[in-house]
Protein backbone atom coordinates (compact mmCIF):
# COMPACT_ATOMS: atom_id res chain seq x y z
CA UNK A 1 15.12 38.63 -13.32
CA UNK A 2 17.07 35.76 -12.70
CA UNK A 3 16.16 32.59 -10.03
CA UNK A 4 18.48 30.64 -8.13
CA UNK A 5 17.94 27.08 -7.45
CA UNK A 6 19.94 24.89 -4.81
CA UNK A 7 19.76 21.12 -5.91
CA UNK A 8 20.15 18.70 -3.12
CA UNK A 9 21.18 15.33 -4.77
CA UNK A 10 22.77 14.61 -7.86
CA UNK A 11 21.86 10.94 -8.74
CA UNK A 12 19.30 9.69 -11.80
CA UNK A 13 16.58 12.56 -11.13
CA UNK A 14 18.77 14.94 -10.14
CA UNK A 15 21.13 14.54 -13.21
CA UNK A 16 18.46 14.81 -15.25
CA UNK A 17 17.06 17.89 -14.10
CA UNK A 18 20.43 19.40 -14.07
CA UNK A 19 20.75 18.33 -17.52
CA UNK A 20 17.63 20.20 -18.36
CA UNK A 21 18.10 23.35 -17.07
CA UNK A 22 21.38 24.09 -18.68
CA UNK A 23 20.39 22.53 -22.07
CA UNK A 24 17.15 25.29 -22.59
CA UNK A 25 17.47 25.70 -26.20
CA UNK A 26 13.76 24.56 -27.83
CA UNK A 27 12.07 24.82 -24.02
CA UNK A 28 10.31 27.36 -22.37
CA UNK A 29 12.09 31.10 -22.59
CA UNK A 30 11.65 30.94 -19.20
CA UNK A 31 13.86 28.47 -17.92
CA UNK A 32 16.98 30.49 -19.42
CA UNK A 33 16.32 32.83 -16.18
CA UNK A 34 17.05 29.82 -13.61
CA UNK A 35 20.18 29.27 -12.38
CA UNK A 36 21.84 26.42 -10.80
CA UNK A 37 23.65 27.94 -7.66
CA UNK A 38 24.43 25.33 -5.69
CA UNK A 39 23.95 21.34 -5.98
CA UNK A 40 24.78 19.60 -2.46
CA UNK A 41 25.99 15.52 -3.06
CA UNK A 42 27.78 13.44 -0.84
CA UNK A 43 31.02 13.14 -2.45
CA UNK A 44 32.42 15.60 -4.29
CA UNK A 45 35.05 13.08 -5.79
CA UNK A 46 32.59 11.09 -7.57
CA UNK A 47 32.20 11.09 -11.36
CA UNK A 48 29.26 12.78 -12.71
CA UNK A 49 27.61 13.24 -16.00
CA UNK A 50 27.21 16.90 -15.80
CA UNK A 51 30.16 19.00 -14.58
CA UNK A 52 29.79 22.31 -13.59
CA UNK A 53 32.04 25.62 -12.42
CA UNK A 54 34.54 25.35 -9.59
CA UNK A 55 32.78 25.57 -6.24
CA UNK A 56 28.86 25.00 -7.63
CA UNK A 57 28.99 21.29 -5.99
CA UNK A 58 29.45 21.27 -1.74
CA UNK A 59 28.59 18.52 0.50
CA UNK A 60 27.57 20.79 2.97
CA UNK A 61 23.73 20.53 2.46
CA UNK A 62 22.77 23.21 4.95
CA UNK A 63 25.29 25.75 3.49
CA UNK A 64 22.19 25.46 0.69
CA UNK A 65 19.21 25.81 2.79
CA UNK A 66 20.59 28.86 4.42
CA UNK A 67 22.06 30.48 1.53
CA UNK A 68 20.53 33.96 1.52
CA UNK A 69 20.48 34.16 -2.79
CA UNK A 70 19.00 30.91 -3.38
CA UNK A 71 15.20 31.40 -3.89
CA UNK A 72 14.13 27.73 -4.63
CA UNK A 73 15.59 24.42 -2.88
CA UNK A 74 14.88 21.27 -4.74
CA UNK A 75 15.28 18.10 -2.69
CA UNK A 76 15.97 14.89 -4.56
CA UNK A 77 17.74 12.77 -1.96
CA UNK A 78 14.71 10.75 -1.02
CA UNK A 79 14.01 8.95 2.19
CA UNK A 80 12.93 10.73 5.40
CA UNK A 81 16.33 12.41 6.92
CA UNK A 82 17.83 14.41 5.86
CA UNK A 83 15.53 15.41 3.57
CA UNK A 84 12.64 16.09 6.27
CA UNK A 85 15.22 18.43 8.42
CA UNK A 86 16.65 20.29 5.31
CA UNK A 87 13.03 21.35 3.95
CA UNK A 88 11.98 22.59 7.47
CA UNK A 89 15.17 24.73 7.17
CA UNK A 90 15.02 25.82 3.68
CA UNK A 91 11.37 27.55 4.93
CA UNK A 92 12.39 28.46 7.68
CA UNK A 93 15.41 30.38 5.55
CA UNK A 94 12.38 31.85 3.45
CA UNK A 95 12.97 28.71 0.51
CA UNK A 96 10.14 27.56 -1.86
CA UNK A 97 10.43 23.95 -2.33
CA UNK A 98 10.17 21.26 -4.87
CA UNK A 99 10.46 17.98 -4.32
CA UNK A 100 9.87 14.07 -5.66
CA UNK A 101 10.12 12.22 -2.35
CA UNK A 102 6.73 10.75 -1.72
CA UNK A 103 7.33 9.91 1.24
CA UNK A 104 8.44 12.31 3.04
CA UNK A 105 5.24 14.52 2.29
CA UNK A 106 3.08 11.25 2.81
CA UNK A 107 4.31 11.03 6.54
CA UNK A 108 5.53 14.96 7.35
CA UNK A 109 3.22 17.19 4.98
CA UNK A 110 1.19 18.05 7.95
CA UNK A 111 4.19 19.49 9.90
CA UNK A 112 6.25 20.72 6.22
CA UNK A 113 2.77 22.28 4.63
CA UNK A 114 2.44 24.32 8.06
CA UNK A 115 5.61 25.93 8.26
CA UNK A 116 5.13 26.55 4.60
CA UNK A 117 1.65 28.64 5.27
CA UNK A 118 3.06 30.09 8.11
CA UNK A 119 6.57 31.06 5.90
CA UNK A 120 4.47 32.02 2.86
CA UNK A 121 6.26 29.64 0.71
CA UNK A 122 5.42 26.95 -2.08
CA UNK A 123 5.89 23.14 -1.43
CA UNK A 124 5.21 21.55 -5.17
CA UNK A 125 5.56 17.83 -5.93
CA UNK A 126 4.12 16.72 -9.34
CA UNK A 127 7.14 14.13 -9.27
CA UNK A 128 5.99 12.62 -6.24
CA UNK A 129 3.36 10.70 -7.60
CA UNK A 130 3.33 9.34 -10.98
CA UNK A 131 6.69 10.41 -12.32
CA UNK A 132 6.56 12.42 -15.33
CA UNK A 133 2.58 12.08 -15.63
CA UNK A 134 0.94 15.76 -14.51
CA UNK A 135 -1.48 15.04 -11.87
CA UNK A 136 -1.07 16.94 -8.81
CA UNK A 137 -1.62 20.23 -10.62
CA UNK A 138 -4.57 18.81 -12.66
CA UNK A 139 -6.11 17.53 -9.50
CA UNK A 140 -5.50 20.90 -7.63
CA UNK A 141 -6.38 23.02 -10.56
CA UNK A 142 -8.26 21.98 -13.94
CA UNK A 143 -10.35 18.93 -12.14
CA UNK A 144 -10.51 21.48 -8.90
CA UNK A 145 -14.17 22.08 -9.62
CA UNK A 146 -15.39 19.10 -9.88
CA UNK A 147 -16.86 17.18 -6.39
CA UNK A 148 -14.34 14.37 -7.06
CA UNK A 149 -16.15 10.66 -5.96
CA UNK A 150 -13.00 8.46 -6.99
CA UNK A 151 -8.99 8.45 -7.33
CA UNK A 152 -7.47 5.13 -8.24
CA UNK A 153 -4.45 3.87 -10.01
CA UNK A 154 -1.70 1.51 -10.80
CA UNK A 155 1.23 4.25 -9.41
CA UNK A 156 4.01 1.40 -8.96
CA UNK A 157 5.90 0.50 -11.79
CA UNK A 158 7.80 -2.47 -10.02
CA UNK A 159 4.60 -4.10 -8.58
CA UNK A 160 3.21 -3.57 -12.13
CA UNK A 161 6.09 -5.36 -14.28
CA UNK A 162 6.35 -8.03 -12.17
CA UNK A 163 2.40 -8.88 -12.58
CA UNK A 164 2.79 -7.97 -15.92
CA UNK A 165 5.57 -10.66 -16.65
CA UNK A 166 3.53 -13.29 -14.23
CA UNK A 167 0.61 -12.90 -16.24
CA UNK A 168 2.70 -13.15 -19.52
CA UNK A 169 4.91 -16.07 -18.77
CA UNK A 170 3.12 -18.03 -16.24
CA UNK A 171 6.15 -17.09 -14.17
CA UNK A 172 5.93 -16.87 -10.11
CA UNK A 173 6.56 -14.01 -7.71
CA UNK A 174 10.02 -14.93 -6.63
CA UNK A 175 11.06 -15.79 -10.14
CA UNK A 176 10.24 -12.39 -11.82
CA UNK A 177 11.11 -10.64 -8.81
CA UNK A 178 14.80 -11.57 -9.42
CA UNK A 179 14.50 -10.55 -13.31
CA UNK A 180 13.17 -7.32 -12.57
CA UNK A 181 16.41 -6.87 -9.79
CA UNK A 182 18.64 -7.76 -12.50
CA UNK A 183 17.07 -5.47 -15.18
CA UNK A 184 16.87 -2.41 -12.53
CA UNK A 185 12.99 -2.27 -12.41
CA UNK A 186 13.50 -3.35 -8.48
CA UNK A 187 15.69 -2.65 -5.74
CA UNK A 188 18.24 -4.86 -4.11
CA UNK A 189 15.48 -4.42 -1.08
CA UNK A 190 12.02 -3.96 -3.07
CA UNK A 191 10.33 -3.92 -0.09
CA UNK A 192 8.83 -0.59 -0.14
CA UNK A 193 7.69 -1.41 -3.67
CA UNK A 194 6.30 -4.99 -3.13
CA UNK A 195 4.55 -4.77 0.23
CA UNK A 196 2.34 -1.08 -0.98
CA UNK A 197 4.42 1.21 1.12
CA UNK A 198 5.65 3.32 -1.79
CA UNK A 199 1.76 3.33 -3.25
CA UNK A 200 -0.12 3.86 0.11
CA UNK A 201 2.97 7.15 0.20
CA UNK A 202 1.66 8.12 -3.17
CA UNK A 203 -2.11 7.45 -2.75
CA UNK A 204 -1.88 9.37 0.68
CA UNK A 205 -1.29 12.41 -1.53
CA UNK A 206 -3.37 12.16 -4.16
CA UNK A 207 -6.25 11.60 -1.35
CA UNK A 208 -5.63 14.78 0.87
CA UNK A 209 -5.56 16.50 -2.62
CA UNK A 210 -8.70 15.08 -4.28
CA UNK A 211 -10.55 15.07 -1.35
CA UNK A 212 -9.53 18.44 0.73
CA UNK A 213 -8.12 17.06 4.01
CA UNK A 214 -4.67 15.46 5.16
CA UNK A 215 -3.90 11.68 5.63
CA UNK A 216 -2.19 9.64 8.56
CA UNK A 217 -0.37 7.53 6.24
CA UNK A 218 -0.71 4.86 8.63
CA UNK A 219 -4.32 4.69 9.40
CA UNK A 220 -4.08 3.57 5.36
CA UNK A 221 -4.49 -0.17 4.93
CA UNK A 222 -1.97 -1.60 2.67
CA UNK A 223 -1.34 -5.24 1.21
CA UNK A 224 1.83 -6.13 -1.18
CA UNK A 225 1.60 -8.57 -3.94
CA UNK A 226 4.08 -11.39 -2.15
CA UNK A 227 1.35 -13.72 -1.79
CA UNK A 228 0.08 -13.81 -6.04
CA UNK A 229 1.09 -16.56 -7.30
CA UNK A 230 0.84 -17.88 -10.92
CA UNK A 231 -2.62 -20.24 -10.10
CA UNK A 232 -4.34 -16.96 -9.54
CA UNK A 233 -3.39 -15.13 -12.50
CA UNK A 234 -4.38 -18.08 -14.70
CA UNK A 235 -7.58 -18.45 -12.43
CA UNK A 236 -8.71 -14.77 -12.87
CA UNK A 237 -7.58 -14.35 -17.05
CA UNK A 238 -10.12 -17.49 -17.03
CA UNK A 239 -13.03 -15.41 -14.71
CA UNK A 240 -12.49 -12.83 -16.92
CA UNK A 241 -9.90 -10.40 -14.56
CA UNK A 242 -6.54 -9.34 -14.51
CA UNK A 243 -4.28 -8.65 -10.86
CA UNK A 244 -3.41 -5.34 -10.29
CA UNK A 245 -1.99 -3.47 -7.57
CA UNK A 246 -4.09 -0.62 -7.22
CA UNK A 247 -4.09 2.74 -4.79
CA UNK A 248 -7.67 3.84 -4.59
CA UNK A 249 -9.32 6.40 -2.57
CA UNK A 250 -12.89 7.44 -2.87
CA UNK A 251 -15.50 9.22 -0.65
CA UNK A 252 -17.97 6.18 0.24
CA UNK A 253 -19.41 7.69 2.95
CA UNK A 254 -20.60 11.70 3.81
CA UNK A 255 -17.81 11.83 6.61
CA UNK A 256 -15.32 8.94 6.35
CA UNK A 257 -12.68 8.26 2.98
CA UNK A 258 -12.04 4.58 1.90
CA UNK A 259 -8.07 4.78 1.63
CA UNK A 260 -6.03 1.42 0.50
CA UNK A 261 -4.06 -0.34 -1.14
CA UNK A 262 -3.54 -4.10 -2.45
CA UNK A 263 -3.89 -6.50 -4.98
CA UNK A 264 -7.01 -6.62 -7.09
CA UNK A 265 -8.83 -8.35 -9.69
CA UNK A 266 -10.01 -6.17 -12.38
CA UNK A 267 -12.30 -6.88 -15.01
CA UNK A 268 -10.11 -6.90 -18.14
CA UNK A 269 -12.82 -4.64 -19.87
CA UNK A 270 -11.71 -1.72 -17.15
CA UNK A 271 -9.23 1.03 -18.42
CA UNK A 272 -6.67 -0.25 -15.82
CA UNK A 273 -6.60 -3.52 -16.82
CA UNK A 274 -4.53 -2.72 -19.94
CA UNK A 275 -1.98 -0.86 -18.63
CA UNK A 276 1.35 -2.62 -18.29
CA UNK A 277 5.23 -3.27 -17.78
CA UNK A 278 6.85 0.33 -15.61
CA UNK A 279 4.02 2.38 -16.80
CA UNK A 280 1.49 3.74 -14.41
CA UNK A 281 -1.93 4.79 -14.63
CA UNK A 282 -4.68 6.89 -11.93
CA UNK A 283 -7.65 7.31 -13.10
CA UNK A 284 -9.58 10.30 -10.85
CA UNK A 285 -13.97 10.11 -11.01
CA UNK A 286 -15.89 13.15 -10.03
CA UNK A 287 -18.94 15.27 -11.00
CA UNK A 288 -19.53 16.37 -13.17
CA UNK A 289 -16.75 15.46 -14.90
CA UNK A 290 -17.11 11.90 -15.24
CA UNK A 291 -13.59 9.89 -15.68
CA UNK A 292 -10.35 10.59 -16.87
CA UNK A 293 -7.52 9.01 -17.08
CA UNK A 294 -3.75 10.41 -16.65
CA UNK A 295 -1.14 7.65 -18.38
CA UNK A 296 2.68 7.48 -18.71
CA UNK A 297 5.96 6.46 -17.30
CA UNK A 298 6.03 6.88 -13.52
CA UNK A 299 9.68 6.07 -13.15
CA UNK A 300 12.90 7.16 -14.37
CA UNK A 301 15.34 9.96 -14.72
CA UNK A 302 14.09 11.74 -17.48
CA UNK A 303 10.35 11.68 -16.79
CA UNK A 304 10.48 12.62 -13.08
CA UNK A 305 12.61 15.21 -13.98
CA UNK A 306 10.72 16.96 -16.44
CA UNK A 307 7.86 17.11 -13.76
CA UNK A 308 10.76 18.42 -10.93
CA UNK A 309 11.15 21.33 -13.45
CA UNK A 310 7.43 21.94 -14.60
CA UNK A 311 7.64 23.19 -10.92
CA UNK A 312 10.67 25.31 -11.11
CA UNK A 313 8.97 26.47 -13.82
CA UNK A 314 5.56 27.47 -11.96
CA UNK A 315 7.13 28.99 -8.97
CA UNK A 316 9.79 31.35 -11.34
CA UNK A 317 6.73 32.27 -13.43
CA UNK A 318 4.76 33.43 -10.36
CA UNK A 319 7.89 35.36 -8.91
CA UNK A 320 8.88 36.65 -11.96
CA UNK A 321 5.12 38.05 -12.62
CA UNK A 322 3.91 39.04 -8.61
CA UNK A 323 7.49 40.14 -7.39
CA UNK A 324 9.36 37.57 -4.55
CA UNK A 325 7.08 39.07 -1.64
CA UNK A 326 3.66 38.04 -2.58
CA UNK A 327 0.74 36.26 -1.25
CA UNK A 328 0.72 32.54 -2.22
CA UNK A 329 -1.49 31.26 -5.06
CA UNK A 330 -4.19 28.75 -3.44
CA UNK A 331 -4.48 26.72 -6.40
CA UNK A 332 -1.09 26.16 -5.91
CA UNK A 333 -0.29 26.09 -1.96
CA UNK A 334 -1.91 24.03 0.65
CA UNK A 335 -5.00 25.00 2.72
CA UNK A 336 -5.36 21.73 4.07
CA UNK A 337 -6.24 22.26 7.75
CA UNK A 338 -7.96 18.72 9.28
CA UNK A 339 -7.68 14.92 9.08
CA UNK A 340 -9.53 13.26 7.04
CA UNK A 341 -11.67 10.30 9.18
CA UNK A 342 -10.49 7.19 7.51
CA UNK A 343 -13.33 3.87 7.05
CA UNK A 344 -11.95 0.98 9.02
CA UNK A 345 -11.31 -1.51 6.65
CA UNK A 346 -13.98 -3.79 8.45
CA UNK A 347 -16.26 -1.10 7.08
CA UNK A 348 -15.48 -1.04 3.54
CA UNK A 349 -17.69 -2.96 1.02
CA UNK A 350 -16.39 -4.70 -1.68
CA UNK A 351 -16.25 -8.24 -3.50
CA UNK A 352 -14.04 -11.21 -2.97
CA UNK A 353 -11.86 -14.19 -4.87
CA UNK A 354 -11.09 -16.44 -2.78
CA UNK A 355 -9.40 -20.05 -3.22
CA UNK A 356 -9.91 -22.88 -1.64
CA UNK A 357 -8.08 -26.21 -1.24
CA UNK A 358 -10.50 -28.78 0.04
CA UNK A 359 -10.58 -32.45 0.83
CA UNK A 360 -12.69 -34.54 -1.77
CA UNK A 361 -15.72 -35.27 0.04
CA UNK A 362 -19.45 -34.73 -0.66
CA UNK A 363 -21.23 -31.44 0.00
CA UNK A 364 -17.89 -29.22 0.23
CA UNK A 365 -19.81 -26.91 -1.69
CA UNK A 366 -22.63 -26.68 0.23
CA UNK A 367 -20.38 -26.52 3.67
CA UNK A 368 -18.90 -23.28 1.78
CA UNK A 369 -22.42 -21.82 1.03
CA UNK A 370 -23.78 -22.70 4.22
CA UNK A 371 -21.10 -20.45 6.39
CA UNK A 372 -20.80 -17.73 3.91
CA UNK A 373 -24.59 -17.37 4.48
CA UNK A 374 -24.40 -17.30 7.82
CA UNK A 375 -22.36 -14.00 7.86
CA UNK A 376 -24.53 -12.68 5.16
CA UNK A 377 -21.96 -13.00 2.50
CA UNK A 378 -23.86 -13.42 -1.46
CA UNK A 379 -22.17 -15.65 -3.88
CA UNK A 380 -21.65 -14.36 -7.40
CA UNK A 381 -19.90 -17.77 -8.39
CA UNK A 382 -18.55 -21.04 -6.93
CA UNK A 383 -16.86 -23.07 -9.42
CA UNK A 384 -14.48 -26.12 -8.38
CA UNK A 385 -11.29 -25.53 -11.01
CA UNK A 386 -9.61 -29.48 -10.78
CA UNK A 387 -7.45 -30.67 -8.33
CA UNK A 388 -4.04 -30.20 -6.75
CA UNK A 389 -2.92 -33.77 -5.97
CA UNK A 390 -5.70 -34.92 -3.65
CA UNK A 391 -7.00 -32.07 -2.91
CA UNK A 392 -10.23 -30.15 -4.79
CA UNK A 393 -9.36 -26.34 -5.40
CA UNK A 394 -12.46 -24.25 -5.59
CA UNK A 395 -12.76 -20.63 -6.53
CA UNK A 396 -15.49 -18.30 -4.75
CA UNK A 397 -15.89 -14.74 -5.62
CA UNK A 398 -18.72 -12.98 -3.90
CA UNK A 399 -20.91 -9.83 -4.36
CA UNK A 400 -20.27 -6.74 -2.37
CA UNK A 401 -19.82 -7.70 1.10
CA UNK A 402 -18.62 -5.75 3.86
CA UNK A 403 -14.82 -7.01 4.70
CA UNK A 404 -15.96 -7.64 8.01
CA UNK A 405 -19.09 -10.05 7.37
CA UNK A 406 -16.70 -11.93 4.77
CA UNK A 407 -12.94 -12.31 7.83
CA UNK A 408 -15.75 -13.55 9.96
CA UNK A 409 -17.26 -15.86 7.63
CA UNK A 410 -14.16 -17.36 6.30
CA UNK A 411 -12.99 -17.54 10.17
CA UNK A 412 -15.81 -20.22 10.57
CA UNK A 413 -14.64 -21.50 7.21
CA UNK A 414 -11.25 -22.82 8.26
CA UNK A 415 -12.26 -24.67 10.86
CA UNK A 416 -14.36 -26.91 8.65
CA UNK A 417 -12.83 -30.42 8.75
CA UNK A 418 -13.39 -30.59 4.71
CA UNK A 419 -11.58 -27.17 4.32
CA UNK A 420 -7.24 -28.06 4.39
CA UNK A 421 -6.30 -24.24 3.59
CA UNK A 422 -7.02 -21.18 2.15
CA UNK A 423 -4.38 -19.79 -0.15
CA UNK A 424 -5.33 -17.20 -1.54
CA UNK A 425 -7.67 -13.77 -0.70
CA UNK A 426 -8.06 -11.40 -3.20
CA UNK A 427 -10.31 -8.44 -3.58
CA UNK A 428 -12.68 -7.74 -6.99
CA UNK A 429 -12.59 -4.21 -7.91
């Protein structure tokens, strides 16, 4: 029985899993049954790494949806359109789907996992999240009975080299920023990567898995790393942290999910702490489990490819074993009906670091401690670090404090005459 796949996109990922498929010696038996039938690119006149026979390649992309023989579409193009319109059609044309684009699922899985129900077809994306690490089929399927409390993780390897080399070298944003750009870690516009978007896409995910409902992707609050600076990352590896941006989700409340993203102090003791450079890192909490951790690269051509084809792979075996009319496997598909109620940010307790630069007069400390107070915000530590020029820099970092007590409380702050600015707001995980 053999499977035909149409491949729209041929760049890193989709080179590699073209690579993979027609190299099968030493890999599953299974993948000698799937065939390449189509692979739509944008230029046909383009070199490539991988050739294949005479009329295989097309730019017509919806030539591939439509085709009557192809049983799987794979979508590697990224970005919202065309990709959104093409998977709509490929259902619609009776397609299972694989795909890595994170975003597209974080901000149309409502309206692609309903015409997949209603079509009776798969929509799998391990490679959306993590790269080559397996998690979304873990989370749906051998951690599926487990009442999970907690999902959070380092699942940006830009964000993560470039705090990894400013903890390292002492180096600031802008400065590693351009390394990484140079090296190919970033993009010539990282802003996706830098200011959460591509984490809150991913985290958006893993939540409506974990955690049974869907996700507005923008009711998620999200906060980049532009703002670290080296003086934090030497002020929390002296406190005892180090700055990570982390996605977390976790059920804090019967009806509401806590859903963010953002930098965040974490005690170097904490599984997360240690993990470095391009690698990523989630690290899922539930009952009775307990913790695990899932670790590897979450970039690159070779690992997100070999998690595009672990889902080839699923979807031939259940065809091959149930016949191509067949009722769809809910530990694979999506039942996901409702929207999860998301906390208000306001709402969500945690703790604090924040910095202060602060004219050099007597009681500044007390000023601090007085206002915090006064918005019920507990102290865990106030120590004043030295001086920048003229100015006294003190570092607060509080207990757990709902956000809102501690906005209002450092809103009353700033208006203190011995109080010149506040650079920096991190939270303590």
């Amino acid at each position: 029985m053999a499977f035909n796949i149409g491949l729209l996109g041929l760049g890193t990922v989709g080179t590699s899993t073209a690579e993979i498929l027609l190299d099968t010696a030493g890999r599953n038996s299974l993948l000698k049954e799937i065939n390449i039938k189509q692979v739509g690119v944008n230029s046909l006149d383009k070199p490539r790494k991988v050739e294949f026979p005479e009329g295989v390649m097309t730019t017509d992309l919806e030539e591939i949806v439509k085709d009557p023989e192809i049983d799987i579409v794979v979508e590697l193009l990224g970005g919202l359109e065309p990709a959104r319109s093409l998977i709509l059609q490929a259902i619609a044309n009776g397609k299972h789907i694989v795909t890595a684009n994170k975003a597209v699922i974080a901000r149309h899985g409502d309206e692609i996992y309903t015409a997949a129900n209603k079509a009776g077809v798969y929509v799998l994306l391990e490679a959306a999240v993590g790269g080559g690490i397996p998690i979304i089929k873990p989370l749906k399927q051998s951690l599926g009975v487990n009442r999970i409390k907690r999902v959070v993780g380092i699942v940006n390897g830009t964000t993560n080299y470039i705090l990894t080399e400013m903890s390292a070298n002492g180096a600031d944003f802008d400065d590693v920023l351009a390394e990484a750009q140079k090296l190919g870690y970033a993009e010539a516009d990282p802003t996706a990567d830098v200011d959460g978007w591509d984490a809150a896409d991913k985290i958006a995910i893993l939540a409506a898995i974990a955690f049974g409902d869907r996700i507005k992707r923008e009711d998620i609050s999200c906060e980049g790393i532009r703002k670290i600076n080296a003086t934090d990352i030497s002020y929390a590896d002296k406190l005892g942290f180090v700055i990570k941006l982390l996605a977390i989700s976790q059920q804090s409340q019967p009806d509401s999910l806590e859903v963010r993203v953002h930098p965040t102090l974490v005690p170097k003791e904490h599984p997360l702490a240690n993990i470095n450079d391009v690698y990523n890192a989630i690290l899922v909490e539930g009952e009775p489990l307990g913790q695990v951790m899932f670790f590897g690269p979450g970039a690159g051509g070779g690992a997100t490819a070999s998690a595009v084809v672990s889902d080839i792979l699923n979807i031939a075996g259940i065809l091959k074993s149930s016949g191509k009319t067949h009722k769809l496997d809910p530990l694979l598909g999506c039942s996901h009906q409702h929207y999860a109620a998301l906390t208000p940010i306001k709402d969500i307790e945690t703790r604090f670091y924040v910095r202060f630069l602060c004219k050099d007069v007597p009681g500044v400390i007390g000023y601090l401690g007085t206002c915090f107070g006064n918005h019920q915000v507990s102290l865990e530590s106030v120590v004043q670090i030295g001086f920048q020029g003229e100015l006294a820099e003190i570092v607060v970092v509080t207990h757990d404090v709902p956000e809102g007590n501690f906005r209002q409380a450092l809103g009353e702050i700033k208006h203190l005459d011995a109080i010149d600015s506040i650079p920096s707001v991190i939270r303590v995980l």
